[in-house]
PDB file of N, CA and C in Angstrom:
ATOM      1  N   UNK A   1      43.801  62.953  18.171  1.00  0.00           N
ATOM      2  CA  UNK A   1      43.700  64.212  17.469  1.00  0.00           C
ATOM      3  C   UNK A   1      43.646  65.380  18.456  1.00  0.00           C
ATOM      4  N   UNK A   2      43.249  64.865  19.632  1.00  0.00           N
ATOM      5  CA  UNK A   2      43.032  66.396  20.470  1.00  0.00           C
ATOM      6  C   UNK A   2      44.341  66.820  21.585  1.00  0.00           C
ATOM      7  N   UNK A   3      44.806  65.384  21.762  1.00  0.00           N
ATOM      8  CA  UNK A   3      46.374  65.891  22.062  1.00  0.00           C
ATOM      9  C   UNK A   3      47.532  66.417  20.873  1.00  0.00           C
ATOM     10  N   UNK A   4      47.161  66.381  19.753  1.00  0.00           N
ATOM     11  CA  UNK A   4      48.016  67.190  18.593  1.00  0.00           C
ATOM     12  C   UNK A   4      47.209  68.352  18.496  1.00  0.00           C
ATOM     13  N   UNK A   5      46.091  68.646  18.825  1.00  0.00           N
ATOM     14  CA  UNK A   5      45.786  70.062  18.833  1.00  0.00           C
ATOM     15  C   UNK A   5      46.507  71.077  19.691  1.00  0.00           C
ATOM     16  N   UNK A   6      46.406  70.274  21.094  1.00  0.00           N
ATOM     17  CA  UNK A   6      46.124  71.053  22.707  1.00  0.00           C
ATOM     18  C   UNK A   6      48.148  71.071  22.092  1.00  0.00           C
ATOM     19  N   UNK A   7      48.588  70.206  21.925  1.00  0.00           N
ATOM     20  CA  UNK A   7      50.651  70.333  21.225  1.00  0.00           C
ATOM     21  C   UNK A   7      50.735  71.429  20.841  1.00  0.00           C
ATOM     22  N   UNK A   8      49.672  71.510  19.459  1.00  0.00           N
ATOM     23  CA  UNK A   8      50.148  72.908  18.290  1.00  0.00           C
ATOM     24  C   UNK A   8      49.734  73.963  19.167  1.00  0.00           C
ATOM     25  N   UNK A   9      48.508  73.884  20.193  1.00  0.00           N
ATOM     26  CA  UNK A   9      48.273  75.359  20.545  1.00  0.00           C
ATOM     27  C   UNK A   9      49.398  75.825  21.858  1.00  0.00           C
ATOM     28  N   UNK A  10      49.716  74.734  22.073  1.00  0.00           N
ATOM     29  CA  UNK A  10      51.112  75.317  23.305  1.00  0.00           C
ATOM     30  C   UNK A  10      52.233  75.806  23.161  1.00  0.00           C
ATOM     31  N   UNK A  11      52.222  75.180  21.511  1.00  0.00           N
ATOM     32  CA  UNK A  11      54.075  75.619  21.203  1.00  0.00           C
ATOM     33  C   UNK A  11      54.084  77.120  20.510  1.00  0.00           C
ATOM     34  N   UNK A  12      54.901  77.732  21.233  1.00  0.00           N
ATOM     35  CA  UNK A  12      54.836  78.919  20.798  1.00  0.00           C
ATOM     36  C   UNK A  12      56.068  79.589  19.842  1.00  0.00           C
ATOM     37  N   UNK A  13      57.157  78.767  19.404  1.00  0.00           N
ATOM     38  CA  UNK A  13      58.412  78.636  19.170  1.00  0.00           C
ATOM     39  C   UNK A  13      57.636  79.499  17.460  1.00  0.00           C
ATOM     40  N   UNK A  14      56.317  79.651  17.070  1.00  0.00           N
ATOM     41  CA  UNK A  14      56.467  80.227  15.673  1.00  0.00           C
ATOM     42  C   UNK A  14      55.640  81.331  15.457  1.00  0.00           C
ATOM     43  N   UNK A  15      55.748  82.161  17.350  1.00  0.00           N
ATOM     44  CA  UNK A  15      55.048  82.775  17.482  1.00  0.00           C
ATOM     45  C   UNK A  15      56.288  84.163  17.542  1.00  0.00           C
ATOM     46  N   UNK A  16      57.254  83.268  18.293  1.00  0.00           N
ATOM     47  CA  UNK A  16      58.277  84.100  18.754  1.00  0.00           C
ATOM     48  C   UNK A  16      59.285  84.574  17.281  1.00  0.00           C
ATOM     49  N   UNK A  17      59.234  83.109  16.416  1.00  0.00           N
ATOM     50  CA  UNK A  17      59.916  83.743  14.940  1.00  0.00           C
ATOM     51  C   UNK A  17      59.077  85.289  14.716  1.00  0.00           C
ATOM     52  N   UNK A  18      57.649  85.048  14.602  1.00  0.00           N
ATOM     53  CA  UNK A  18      56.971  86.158  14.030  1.00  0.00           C
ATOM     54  C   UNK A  18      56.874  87.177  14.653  1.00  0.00           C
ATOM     55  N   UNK A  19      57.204  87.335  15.684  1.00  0.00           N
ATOM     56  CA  UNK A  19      57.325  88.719  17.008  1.00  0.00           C
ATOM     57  C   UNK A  19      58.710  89.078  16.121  1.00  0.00           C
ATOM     58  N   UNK A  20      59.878  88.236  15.987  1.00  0.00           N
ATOM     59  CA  UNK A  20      61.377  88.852  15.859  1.00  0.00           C
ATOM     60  C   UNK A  20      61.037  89.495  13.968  1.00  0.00           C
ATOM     61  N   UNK A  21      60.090  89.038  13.554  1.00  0.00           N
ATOM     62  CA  UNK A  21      60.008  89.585  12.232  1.00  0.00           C
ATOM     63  C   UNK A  21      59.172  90.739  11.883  1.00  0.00           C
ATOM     64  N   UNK A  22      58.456  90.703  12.805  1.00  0.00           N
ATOM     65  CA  UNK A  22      57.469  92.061  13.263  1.00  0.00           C
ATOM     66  C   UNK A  22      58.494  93.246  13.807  1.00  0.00           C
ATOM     67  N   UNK A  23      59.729  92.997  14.313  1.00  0.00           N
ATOM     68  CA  UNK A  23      60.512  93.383  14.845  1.00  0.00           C
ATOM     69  C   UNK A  23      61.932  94.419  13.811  1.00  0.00           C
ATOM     70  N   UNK A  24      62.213  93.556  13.049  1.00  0.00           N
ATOM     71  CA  UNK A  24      62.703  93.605  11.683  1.00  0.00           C
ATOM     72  C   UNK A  24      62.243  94.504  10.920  1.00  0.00           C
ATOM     73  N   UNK A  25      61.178  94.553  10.464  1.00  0.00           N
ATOM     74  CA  UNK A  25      60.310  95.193   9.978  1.00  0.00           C
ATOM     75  C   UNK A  25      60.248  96.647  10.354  1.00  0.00           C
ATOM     76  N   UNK A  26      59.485  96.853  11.756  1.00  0.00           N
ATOM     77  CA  UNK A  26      59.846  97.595  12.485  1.00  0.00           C
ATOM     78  C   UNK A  26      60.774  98.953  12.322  1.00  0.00           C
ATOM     79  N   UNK A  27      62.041  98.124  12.400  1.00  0.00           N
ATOM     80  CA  UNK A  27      63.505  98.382  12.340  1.00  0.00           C
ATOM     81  C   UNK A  27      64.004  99.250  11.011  1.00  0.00           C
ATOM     82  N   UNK A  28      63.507  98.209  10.040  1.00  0.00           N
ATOM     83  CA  UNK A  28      63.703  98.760   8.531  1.00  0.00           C
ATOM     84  C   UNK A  28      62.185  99.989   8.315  1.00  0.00           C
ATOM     85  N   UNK A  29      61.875 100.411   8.426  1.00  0.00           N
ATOM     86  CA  UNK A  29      60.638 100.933   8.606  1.00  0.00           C
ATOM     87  C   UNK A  29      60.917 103.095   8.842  1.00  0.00           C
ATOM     88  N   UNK A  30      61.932 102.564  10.248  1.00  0.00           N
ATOM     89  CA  UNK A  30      62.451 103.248  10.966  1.00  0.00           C
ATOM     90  C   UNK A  30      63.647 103.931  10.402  1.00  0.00           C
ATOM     91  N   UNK A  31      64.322 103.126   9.768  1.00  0.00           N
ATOM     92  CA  UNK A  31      65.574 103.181   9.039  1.00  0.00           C
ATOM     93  C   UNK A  31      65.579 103.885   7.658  1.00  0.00           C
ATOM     94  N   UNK A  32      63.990 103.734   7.286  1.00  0.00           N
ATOM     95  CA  UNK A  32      64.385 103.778   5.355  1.00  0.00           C
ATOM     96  C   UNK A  32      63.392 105.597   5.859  1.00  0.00           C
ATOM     97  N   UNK A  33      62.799 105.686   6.599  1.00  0.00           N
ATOM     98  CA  UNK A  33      61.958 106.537   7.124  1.00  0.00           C
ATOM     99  C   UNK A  33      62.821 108.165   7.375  1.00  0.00           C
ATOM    100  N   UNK A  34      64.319 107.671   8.150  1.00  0.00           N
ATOM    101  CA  UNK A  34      65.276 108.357   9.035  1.00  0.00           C
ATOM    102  C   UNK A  34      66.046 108.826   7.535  1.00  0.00           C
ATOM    103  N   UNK A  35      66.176 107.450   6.980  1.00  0.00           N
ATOM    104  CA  UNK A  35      67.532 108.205   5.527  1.00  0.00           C
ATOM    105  C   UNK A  35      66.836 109.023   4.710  1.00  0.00           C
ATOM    106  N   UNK A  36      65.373 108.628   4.193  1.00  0.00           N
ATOM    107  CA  UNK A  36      64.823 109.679   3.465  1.00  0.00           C
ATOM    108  C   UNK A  36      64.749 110.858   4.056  1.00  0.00           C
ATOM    109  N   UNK A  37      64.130 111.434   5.105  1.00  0.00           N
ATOM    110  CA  UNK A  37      64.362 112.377   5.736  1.00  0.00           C
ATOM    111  C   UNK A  37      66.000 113.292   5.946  1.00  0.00           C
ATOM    112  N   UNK A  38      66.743 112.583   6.326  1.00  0.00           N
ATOM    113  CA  UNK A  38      68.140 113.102   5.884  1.00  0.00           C
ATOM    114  C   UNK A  38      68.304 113.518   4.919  1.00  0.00           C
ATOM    115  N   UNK A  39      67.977 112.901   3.756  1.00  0.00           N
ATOM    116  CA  UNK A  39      68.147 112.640   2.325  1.00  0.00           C
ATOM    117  C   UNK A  39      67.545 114.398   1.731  1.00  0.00           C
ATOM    118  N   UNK A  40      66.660 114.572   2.130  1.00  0.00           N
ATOM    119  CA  UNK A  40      65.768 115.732   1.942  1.00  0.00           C
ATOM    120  C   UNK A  40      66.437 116.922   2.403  1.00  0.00           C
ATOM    121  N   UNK A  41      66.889 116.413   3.396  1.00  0.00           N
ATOM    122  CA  UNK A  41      67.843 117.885   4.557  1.00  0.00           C
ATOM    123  C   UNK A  41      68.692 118.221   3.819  1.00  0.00           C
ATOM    124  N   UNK A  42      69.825 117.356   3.143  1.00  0.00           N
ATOM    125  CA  UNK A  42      70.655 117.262   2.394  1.00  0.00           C
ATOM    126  C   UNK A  42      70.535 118.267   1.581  1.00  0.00           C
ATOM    127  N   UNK A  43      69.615 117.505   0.650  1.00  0.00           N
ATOM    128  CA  UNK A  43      69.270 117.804  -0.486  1.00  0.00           C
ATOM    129  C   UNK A  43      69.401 119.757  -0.621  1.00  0.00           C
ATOM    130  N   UNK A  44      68.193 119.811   0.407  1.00  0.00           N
ATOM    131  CA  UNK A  44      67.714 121.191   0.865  1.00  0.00           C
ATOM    132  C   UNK A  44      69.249 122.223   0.592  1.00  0.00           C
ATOM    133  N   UNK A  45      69.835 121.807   2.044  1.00  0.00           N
ATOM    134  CA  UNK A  45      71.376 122.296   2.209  1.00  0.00           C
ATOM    135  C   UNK A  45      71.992 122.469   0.662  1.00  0.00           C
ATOM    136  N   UNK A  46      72.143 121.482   0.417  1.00  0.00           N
ATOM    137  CA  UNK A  46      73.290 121.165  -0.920  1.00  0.00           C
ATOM    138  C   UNK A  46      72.158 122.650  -2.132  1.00  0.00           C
ATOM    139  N   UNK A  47      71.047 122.513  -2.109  1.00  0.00           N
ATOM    140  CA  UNK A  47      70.529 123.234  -3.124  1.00  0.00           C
ATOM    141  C   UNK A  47      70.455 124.722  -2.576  1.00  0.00           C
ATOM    142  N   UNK A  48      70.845 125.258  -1.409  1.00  0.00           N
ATOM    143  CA  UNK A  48      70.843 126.388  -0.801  1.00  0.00           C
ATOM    144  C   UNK A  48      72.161 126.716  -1.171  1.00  0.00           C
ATOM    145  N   UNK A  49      73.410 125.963  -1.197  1.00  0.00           N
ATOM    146  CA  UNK A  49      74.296 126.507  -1.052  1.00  0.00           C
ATOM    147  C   UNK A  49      75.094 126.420  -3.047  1.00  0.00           C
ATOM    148  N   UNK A  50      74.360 125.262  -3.869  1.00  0.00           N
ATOM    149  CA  UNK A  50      73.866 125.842  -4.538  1.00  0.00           C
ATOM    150  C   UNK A  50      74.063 127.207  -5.615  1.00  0.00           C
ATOM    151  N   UNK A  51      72.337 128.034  -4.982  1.00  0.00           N
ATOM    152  CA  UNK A  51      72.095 128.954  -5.079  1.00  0.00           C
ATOM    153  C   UNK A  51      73.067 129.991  -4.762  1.00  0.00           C
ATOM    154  N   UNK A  52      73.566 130.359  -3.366  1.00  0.00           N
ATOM    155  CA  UNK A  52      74.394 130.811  -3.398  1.00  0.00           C
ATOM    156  C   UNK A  52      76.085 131.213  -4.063  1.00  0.00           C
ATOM    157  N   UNK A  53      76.277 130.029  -4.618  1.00  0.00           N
ATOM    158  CA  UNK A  53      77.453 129.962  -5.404  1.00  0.00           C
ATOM    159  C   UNK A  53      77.075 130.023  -6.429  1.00  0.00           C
ATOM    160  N   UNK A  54      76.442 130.267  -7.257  1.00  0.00           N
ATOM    161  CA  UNK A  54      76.162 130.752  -8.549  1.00  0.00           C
ATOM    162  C   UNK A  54      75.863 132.294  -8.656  1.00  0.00           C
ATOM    163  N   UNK A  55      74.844 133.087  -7.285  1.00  0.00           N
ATOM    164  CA  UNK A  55      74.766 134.224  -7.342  1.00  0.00           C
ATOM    165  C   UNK A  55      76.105 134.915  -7.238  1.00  0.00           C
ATOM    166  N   UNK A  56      77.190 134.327  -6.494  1.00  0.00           N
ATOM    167  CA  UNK A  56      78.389 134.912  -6.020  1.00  0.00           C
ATOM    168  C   UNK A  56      79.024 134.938  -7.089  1.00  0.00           C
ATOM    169  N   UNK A  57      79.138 133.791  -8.040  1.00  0.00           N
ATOM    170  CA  UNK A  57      80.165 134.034  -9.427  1.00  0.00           C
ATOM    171  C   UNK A  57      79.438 134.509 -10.681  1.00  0.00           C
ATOM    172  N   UNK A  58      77.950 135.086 -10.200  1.00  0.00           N
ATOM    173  CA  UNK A  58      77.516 135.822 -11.230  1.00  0.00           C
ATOM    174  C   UNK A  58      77.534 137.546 -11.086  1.00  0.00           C
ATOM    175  N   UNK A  59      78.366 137.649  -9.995  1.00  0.00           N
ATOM    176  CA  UNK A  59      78.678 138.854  -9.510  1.00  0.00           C
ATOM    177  C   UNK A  59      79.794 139.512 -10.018  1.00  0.00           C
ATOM    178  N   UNK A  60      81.029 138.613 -10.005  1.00  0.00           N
ATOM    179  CA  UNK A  60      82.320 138.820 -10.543  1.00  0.00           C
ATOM    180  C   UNK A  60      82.093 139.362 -12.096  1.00  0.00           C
TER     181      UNK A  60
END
């Protein structure tokens, strides 16, 4: 029993899955973080300009 312990505590092969998924994570985190933010800029822009094109053809 204590050489299947001293085994499980050496192998590190499901340590390294969970580093690359910590990793992933990470990644998407970063990603959904970056588009919302764009998303907003956008938004902003698109509703500025908008505004502007409605004041302009409420001029005519």
């Amino acid at each position: 029993m204590t050489k299947l312990f001293a085994r499980f505590v050496k192998d590190e092969s499901g340590a390294t899955a969970i580093e690359y998924g910590l990793i992933a994570a990470l990644i998407s985190v970063a990603l959904i973080t970056g588009a919302t933010t764009l998303g907003n800029a956008l938004n902003t822009q698109f509703q500025s300009l908008s505004t502007k094109m409605t004041t302009a053809n409420s001029k005519n």
